[in-house]
N, C-alpha and C. Protein backbone atom coordinates (compact mmCIF):
# COMPACT_ATOMS: atom_id res chain seq x y z
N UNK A 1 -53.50 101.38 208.72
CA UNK A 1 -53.83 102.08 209.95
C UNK A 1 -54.71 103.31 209.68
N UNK A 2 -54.52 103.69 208.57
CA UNK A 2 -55.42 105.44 208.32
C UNK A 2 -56.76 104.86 208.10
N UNK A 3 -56.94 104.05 207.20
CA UNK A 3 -58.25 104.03 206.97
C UNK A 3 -59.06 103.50 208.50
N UNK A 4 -58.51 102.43 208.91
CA UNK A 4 -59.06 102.38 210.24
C UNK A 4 -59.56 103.81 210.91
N UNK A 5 -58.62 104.74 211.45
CA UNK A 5 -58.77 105.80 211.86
C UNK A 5 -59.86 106.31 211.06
N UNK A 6 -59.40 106.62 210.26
CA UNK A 6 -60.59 107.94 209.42
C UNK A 6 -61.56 107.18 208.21
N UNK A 7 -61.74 105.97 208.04
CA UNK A 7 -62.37 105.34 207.34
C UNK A 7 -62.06 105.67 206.07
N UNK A 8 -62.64 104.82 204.63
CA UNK A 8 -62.48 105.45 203.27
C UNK A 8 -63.91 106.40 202.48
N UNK A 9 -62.81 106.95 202.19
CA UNK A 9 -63.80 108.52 201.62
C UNK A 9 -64.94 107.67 200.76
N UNK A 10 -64.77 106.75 199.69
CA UNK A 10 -66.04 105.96 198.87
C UNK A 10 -66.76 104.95 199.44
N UNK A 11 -66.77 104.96 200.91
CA UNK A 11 -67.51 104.20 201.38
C UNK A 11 -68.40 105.22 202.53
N UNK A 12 -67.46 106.31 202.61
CA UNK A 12 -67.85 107.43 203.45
C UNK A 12 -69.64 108.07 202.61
N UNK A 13 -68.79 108.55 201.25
CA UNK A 13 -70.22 108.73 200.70
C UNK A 13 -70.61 107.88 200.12
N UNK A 14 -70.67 106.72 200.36
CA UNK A 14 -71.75 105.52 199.31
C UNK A 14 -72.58 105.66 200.80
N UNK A 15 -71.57 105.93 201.76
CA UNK A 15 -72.97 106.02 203.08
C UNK A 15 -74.21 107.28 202.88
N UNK A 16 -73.26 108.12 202.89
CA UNK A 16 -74.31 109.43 202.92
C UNK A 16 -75.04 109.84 201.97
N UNK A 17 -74.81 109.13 200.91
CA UNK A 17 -75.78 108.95 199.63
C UNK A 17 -76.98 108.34 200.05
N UNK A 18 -76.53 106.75 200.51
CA UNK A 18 -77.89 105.74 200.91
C UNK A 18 -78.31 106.64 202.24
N UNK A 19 -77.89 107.00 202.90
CA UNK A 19 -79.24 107.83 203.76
C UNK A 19 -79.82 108.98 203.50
N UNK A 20 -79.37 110.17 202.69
CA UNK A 20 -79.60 111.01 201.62
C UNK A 20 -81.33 110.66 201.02
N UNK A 21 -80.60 109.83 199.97
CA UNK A 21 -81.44 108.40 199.43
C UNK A 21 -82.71 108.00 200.18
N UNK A 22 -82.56 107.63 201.46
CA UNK A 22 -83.71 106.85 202.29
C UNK A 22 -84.40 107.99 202.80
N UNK A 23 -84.10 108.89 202.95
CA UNK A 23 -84.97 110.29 203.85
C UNK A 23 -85.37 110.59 202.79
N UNK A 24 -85.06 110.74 201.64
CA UNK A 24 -85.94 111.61 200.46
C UNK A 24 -86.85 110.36 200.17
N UNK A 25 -87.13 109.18 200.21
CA UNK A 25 -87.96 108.51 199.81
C UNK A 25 -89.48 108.37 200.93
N UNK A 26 -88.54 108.71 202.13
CA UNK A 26 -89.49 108.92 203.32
C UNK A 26 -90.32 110.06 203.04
N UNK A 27 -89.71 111.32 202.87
CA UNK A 27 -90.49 112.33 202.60
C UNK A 27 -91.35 112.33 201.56
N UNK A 28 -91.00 111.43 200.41
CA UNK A 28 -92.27 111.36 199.09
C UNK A 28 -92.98 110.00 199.93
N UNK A 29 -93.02 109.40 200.68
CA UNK A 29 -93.65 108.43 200.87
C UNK A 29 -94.88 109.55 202.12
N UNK A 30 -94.37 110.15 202.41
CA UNK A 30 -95.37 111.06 203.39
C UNK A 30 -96.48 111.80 202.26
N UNK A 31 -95.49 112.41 200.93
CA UNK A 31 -96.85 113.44 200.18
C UNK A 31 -97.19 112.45 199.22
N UNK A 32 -97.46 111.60 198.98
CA UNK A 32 -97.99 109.98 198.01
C UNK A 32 -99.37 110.14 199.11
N UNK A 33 -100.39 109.83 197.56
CA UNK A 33 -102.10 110.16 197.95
C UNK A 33 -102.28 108.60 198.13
N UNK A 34 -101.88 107.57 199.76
CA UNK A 34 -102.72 106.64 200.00
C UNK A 34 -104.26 106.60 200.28
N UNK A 35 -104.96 107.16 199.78
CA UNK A 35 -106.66 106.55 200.17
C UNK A 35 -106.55 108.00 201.54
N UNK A 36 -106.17 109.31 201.13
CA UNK A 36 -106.27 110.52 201.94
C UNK A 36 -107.90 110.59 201.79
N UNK A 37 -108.53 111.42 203.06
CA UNK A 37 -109.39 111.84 203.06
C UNK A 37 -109.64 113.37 203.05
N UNK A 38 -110.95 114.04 202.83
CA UNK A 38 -110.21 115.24 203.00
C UNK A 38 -109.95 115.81 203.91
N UNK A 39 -110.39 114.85 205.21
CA UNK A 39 -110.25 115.76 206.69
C UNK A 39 -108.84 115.47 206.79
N UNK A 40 -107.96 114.52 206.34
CA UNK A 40 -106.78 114.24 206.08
C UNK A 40 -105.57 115.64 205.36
N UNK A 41 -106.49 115.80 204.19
CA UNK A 41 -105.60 117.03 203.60
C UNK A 41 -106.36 118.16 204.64
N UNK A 42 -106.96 118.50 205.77
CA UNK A 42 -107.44 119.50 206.34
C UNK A 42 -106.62 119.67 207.15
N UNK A 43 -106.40 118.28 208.03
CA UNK A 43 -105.29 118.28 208.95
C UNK A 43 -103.70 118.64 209.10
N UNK A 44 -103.27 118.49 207.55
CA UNK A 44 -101.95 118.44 207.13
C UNK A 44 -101.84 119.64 206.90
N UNK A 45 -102.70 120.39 206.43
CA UNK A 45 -102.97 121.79 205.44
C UNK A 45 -103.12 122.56 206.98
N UNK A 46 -103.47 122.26 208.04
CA UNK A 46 -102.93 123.37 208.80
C UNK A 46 -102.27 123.04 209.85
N UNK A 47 -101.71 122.16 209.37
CA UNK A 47 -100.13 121.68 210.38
C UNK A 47 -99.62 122.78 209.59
N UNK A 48 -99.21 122.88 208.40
CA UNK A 48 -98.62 123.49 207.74
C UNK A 48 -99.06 124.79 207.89
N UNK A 49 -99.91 125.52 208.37
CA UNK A 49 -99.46 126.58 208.51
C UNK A 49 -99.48 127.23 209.80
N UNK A 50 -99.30 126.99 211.32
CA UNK A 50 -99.05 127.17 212.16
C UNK A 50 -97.92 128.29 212.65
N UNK A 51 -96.82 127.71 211.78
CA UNK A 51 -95.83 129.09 211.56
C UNK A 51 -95.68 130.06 211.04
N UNK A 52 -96.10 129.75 209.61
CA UNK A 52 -96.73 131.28 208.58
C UNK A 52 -97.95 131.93 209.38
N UNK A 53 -98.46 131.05 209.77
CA UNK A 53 -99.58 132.35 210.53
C UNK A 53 -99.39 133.31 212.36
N UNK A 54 -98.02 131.85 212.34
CA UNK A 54 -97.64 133.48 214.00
C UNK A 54 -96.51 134.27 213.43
N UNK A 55 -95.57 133.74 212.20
CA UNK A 55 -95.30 134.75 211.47
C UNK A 55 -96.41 135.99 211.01
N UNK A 56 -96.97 136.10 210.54
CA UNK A 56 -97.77 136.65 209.80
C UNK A 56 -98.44 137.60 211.27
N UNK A 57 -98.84 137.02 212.35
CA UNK A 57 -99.17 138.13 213.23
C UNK A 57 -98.10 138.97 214.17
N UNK A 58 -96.84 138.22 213.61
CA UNK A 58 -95.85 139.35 214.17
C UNK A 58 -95.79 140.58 213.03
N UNK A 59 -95.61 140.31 211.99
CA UNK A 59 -95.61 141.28 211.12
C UNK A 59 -96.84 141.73 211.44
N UNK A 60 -97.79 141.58 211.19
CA UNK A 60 -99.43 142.56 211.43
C UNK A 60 -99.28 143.92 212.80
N UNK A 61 -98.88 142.84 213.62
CA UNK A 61 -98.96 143.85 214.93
C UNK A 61 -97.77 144.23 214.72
N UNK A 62 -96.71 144.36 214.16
CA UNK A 62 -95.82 146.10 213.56
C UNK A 62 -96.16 146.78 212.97
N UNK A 63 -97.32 146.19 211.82
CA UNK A 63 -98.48 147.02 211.16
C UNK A 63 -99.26 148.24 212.18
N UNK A 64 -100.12 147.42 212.70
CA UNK A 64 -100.84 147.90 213.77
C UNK A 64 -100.44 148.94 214.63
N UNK A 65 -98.71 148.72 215.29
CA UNK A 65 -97.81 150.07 215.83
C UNK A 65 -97.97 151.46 215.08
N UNK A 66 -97.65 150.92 213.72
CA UNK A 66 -97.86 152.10 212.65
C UNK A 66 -99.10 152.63 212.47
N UNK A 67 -100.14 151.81 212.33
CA UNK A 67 -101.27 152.48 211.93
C UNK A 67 -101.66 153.21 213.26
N UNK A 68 -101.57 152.48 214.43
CA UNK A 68 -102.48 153.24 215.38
C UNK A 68 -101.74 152.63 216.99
N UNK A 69 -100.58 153.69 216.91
CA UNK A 69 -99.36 153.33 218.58
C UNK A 69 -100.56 153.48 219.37
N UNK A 70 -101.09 154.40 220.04
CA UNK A 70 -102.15 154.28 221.32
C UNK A 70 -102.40 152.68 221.16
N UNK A 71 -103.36 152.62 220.67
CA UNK A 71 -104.21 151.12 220.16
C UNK A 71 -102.93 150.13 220.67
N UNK A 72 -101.94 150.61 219.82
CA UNK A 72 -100.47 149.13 219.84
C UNK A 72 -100.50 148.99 221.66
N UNK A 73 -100.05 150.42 221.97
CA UNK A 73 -99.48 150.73 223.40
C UNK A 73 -100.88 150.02 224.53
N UNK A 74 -102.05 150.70 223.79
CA UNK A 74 -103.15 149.75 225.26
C UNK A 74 -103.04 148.21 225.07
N UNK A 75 -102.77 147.85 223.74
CA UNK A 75 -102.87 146.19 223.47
C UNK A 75 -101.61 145.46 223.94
N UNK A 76 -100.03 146.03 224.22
CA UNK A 76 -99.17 146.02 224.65
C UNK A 76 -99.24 145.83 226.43
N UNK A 77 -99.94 147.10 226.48
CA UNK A 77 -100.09 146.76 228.23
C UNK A 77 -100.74 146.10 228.83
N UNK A 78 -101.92 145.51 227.57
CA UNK A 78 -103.14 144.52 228.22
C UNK A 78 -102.10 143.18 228.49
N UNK A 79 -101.38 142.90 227.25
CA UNK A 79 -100.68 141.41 227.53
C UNK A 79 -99.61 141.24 228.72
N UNK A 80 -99.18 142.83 228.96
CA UNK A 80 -98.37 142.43 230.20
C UNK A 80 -98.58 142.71 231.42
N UNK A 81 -100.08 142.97 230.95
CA UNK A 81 -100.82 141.92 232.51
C UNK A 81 -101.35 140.74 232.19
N UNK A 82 -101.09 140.23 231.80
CA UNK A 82 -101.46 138.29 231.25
C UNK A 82 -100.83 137.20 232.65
N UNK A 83 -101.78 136.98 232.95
CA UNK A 83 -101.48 135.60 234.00
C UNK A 83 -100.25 135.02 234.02
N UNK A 84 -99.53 134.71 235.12
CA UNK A 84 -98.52 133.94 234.35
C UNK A 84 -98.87 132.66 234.44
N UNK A 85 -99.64 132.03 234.48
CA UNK A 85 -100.26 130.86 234.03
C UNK A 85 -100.04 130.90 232.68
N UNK A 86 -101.00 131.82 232.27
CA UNK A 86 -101.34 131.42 230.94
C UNK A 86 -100.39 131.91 230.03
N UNK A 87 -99.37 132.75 230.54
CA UNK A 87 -98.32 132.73 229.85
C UNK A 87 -97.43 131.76 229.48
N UNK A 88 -97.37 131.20 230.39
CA UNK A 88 -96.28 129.85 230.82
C UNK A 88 -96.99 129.13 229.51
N UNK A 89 -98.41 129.09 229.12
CA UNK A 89 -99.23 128.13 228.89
C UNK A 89 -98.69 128.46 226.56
N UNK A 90 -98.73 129.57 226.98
CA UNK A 90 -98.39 130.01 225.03
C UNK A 90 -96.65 129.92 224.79
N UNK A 91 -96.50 130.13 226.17
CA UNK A 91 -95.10 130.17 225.44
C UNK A 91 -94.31 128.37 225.34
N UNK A 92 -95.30 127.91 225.77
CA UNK A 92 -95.32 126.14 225.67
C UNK A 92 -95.90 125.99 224.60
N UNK A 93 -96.48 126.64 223.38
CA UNK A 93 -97.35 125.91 222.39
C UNK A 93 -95.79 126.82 221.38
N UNK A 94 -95.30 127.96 221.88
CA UNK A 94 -94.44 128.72 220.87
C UNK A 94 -93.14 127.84 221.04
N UNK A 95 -92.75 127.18 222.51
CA UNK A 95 -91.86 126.59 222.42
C UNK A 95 -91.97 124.82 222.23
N UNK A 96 -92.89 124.51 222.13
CA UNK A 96 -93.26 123.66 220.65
C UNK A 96 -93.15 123.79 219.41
N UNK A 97 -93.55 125.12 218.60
CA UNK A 97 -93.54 124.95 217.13
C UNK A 97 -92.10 125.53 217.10
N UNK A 98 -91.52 126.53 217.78
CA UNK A 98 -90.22 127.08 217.54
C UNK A 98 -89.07 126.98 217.85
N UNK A 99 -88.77 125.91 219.02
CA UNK A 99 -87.89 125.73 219.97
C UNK A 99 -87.48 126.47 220.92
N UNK A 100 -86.76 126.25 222.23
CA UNK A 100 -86.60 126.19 223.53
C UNK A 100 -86.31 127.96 223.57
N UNK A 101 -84.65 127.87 222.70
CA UNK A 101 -84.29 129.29 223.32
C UNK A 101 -85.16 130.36 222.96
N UNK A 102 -86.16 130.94 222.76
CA UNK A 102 -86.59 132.17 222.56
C UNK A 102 -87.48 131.92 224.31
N UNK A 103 -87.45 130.82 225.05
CA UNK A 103 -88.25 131.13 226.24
C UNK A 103 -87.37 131.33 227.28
N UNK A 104 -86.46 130.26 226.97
CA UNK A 104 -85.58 129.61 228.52
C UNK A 104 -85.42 131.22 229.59
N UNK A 105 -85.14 132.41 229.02
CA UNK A 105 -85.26 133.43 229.42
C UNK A 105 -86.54 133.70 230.21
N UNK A 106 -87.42 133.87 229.47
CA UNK A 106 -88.57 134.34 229.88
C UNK A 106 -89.31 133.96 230.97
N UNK A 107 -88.99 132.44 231.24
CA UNK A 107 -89.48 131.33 232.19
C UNK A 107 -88.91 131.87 233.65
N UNK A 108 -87.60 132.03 233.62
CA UNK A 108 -87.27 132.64 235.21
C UNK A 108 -87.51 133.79 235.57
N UNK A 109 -88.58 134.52 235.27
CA UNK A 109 -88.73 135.87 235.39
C UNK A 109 -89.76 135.22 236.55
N UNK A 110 -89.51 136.36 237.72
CA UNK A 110 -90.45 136.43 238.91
C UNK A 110 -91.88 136.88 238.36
N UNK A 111 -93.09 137.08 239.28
CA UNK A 111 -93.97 137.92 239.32
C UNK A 111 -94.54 138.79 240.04
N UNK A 112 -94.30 139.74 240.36
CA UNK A 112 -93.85 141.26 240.82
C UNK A 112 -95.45 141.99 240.67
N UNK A 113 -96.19 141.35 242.11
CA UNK A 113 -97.29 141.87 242.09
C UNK A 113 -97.17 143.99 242.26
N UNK A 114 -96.17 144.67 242.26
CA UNK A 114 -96.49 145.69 242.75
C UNK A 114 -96.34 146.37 241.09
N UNK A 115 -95.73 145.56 240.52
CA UNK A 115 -95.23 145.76 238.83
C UNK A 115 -96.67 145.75 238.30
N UNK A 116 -97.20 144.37 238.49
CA UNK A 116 -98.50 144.22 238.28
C UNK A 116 -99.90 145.83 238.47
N UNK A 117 -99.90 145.92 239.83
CA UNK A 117 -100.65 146.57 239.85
C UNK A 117 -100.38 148.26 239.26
N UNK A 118 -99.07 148.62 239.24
CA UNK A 118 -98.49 150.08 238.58
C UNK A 118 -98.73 150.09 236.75
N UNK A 119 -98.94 148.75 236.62
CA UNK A 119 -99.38 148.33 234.91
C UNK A 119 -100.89 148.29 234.91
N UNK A 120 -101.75 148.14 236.00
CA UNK A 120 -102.89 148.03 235.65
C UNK A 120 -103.04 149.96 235.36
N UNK A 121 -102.49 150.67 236.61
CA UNK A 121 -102.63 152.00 236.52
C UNK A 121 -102.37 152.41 235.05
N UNK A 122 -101.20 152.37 234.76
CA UNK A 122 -100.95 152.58 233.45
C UNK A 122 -102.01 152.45 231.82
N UNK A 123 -102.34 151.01 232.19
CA UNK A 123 -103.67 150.83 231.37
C UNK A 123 -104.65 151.24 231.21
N UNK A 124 -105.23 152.36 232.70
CA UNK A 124 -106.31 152.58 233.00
C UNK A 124 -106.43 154.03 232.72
N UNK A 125 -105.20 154.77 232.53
CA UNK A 125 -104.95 156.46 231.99
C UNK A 125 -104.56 156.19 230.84
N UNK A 126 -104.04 154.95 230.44
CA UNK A 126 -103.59 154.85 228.75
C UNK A 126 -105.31 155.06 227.99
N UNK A 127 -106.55 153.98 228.47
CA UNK A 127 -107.41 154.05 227.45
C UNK A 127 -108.78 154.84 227.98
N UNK A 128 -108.01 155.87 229.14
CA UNK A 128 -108.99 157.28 229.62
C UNK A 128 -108.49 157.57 228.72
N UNK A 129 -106.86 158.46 228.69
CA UNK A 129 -106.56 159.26 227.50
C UNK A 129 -106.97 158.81 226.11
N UNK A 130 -106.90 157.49 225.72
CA UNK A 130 -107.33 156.98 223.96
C UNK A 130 -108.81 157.56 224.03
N UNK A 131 -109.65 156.96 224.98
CA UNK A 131 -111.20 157.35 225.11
C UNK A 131 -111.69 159.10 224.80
N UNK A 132 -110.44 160.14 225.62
CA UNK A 132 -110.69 161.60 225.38
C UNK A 132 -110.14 161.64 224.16
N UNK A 133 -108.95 161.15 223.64
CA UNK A 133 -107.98 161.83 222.30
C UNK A 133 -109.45 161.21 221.10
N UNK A 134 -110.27 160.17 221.30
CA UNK A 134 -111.16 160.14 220.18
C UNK A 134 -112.62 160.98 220.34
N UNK A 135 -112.71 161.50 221.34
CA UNK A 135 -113.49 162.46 221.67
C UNK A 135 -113.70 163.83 221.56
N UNK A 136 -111.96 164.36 221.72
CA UNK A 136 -111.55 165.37 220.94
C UNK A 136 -111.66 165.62 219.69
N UNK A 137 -111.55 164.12 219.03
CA UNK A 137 -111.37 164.22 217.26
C UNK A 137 -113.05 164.54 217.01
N UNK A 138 -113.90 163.60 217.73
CA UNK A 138 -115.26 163.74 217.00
C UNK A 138 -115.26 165.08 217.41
N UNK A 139 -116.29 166.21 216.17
CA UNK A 139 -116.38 167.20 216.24
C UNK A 139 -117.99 167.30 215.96
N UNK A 140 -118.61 166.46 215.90
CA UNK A 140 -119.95 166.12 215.92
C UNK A 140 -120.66 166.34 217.06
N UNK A 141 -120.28 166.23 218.45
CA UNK A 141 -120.78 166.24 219.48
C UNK A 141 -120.13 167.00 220.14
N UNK A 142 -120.90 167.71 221.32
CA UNK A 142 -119.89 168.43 222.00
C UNK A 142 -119.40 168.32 223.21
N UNK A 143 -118.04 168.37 223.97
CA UNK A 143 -117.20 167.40 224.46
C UNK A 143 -117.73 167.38 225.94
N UNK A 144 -117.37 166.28 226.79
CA UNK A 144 -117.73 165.94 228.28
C UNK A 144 -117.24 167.06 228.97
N UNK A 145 -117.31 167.01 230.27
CA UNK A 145 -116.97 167.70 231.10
C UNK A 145 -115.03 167.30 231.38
N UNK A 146 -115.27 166.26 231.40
CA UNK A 146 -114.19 165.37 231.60
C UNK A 146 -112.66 166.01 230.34
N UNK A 147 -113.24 165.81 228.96
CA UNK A 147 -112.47 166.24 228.09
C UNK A 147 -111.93 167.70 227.94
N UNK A 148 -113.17 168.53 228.51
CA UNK A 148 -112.52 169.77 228.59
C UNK A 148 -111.71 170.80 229.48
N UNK A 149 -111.60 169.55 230.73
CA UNK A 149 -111.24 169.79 231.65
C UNK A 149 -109.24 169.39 231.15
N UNK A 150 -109.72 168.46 230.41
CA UNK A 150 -108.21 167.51 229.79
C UNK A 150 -107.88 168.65 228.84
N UNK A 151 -108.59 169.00 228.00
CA UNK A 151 -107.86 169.61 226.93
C UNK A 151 -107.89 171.54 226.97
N UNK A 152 -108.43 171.51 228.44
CA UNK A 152 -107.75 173.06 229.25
C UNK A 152 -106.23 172.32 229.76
N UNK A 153 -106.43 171.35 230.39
CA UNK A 153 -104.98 171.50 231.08
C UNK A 153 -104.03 171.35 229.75
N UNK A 154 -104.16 170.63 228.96
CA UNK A 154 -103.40 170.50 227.67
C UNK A 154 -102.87 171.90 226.92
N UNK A 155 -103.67 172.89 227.46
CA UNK A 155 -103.12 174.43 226.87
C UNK A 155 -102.55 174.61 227.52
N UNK A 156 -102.52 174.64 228.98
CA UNK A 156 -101.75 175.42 229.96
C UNK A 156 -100.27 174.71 229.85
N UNK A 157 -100.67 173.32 229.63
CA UNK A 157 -99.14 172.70 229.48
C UNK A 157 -98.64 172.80 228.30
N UNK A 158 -99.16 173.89 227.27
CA UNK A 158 -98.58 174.31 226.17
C UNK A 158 -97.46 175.62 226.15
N UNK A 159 -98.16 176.47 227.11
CA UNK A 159 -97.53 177.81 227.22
C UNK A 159 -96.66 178.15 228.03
């Protein structure tokens, strides 16, 4: 009666050996050079790296925070004004290479035209101010009307 129930353990793994067994032969039967071409190894060679490289631009753009937040912060606010079309549209190629849950969230989010337009504002004094703060730095030229008008009020809101 037990073995019925729970089957026998040496037949249990003589199973999981032979499929063990058959998937590893599948996988060398995939990297075995049949008559490849090289648009063949071109194709494979960047299947393969699809993930190391949106890895690789998540790490960059934490780089990027560090080297230069303004820059991060206008490039931040540009994407969240991104269509939601075309959002819908990347986070279908991310939830292809990466799977479902990092979106299922993201997908029921409304779109909140008044959100929208208080983000365009935002964007639009984020890269006035980046435009004066590199204007200030050059010391080569001497500053707009605009900048010195910014960097009087910038004293007064010092004292």
């Amino acid at each position: 009666m037990v073995p019925k129930l729970f089957g026998n353990k040496a037949a249990k793994e003589r199973y999981q050996a032979m499929a063990q067994s058959s998937a590893m032969q599948q996988y060398a039967a995939e990297f075995r050079a049949f008559d490849r071409t090289w648009l063949d190894i071109l194709v494979d060679s960047i299947n393969r790296l699809i993930r190391p490289t949106i890895v690789a631009h998540v790490i960059v753009s934490f780089w990027y925070l560090v080297i230069s937040p303004e820059g991060f912060g206008i490039l931040m606010a540009k994407l969240a004004l991104a269509p939601q079309w075309y959002t819908y549209i990347v986070m279908g190629v991310i939830l292809f290479w990466f799977g479902q849950r990092p979106v299922e969230k993201f997908i029921n989010t409304k779109f909140d035209k008044e959100k929208f337009k208080e983000g365009m504002n935002v964007v639009k004094d984020m890269e006035k101010n980046f435009d004066l703060e590199k204007e200030m730095d050059d010391t080569s030229k001497p500053l707009s009307n605009r900048a010195i008008l910014e960097w009087n009020e910038r004293q007064k809101n010092k004292k």
